[in-house]
C-alpha atoms as a PDB file:
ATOM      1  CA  UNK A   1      79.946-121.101 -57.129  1.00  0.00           C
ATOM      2  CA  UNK A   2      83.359-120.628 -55.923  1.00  0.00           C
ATOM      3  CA  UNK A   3      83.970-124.102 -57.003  1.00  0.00           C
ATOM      4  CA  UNK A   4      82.896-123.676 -60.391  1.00  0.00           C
ATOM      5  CA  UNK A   5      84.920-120.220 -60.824  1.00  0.00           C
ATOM      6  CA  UNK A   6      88.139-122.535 -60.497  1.00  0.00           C
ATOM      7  CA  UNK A   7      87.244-125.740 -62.370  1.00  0.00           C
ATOM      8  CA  UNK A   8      86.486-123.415 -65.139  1.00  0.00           C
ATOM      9  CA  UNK A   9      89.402-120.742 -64.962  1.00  0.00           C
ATOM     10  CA  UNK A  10      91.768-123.763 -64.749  1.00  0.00           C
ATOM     11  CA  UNK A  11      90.217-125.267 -67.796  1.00  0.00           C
ATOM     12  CA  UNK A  12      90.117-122.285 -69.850  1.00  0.00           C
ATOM     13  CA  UNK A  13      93.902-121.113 -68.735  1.00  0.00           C
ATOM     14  CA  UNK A  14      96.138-122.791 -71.137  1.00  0.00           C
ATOM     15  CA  UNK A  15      93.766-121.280 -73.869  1.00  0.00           C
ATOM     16  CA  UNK A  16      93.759-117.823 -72.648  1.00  0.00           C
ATOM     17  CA  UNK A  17      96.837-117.433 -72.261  1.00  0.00           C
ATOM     18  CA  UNK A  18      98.226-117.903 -75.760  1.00  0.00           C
ATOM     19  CA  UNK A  19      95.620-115.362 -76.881  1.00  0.00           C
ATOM     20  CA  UNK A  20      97.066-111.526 -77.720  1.00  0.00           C
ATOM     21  CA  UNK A  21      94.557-110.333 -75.457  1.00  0.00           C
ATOM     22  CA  UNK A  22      95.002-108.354 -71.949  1.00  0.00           C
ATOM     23  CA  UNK A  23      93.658-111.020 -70.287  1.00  0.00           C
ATOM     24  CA  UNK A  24      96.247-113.124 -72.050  1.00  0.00           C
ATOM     25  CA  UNK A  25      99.310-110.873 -71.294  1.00  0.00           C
ATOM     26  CA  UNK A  26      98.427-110.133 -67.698  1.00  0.00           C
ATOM     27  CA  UNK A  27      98.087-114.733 -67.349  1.00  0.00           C
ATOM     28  CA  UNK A  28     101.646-114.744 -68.995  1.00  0.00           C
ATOM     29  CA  UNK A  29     103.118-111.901 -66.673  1.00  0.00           C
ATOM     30  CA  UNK A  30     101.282-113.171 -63.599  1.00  0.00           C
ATOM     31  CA  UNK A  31     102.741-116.795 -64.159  1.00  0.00           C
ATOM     32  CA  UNK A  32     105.693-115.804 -64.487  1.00  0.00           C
ATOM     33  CA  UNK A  33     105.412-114.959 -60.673  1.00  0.00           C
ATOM     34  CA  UNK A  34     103.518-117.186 -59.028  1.00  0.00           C
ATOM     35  CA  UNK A  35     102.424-120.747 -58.942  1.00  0.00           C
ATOM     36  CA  UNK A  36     100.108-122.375 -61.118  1.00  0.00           C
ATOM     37  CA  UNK A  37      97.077-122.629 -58.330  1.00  0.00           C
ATOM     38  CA  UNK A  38      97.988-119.055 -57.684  1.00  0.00           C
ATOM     39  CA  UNK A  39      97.128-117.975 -61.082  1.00  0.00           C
ATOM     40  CA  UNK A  40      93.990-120.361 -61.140  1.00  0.00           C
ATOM     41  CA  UNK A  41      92.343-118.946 -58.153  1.00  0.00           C
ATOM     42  CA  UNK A  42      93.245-115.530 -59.308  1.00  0.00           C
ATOM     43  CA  UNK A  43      92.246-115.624 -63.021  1.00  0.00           C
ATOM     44  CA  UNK A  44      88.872-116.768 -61.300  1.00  0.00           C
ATOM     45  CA  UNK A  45      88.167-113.949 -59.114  1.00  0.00           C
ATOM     46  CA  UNK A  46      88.475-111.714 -62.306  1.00  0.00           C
ATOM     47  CA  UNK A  47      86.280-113.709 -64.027  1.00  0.00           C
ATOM     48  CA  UNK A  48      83.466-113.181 -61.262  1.00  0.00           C
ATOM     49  CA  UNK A  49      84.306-110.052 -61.253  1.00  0.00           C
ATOM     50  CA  UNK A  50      83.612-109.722 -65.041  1.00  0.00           C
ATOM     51  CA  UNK A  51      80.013-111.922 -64.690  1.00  0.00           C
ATOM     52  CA  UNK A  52      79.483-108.990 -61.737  1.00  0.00           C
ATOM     53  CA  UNK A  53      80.151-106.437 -64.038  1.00  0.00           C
ATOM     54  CA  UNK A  54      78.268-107.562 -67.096  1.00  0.00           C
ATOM     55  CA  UNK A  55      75.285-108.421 -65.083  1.00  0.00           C
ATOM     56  CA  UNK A  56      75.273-105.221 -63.414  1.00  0.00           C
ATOM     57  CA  UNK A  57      75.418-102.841 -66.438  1.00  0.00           C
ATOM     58  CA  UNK A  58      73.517-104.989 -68.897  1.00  0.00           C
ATOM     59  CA  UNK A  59      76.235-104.827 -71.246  1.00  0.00           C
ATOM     60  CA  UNK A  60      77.939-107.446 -73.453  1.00  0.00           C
ATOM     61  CA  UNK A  61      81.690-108.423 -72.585  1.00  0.00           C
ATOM     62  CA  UNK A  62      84.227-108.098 -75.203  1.00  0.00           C
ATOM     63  CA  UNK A  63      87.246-109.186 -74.990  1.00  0.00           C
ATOM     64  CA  UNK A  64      89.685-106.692 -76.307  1.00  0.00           C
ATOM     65  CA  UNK A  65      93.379-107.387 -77.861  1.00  0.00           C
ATOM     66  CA  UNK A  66      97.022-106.305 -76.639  1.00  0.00           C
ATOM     67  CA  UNK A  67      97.434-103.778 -79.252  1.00  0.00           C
ATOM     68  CA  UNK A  68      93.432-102.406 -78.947  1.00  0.00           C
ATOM     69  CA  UNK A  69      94.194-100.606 -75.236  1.00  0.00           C
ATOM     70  CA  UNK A  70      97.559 -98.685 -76.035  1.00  0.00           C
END
């Protein structure tokens, strides 16, 4: 599972992060500071933690923009 957390955060990186989204701004700020891998491994922990989240409350994920949360 792990495995597949990583293949697919790397692939969907470059994508993410030229979205206006949170997720998008916090990839930018976060590579700014760390290596590549770094960013791959952790942009795939939040995205179990997401698939934890949506399975646990039943709920659909939406993914919200920059200028939606302040």
């Amino acid at each position: 599972m792990r495995k597949m957390l990583i293949h697919g955060a790397r692939a969907a990186l470059r994508s993410l992060m030229q979205t206006q989204t949170l997720l998008g701004h916090w990839l930018r700020g976060l590579l700014a500071r760390a290596h590549k891998n770094t960013v791959v491994v952790a942009l795939a922990a939040k995205l179990a933690r997401i698939v934890w989240a949506v399975l646990r409350s039943g709920q659909t994920f939406e993914l919200r923009t920059a200028s939606a949360a302040g």
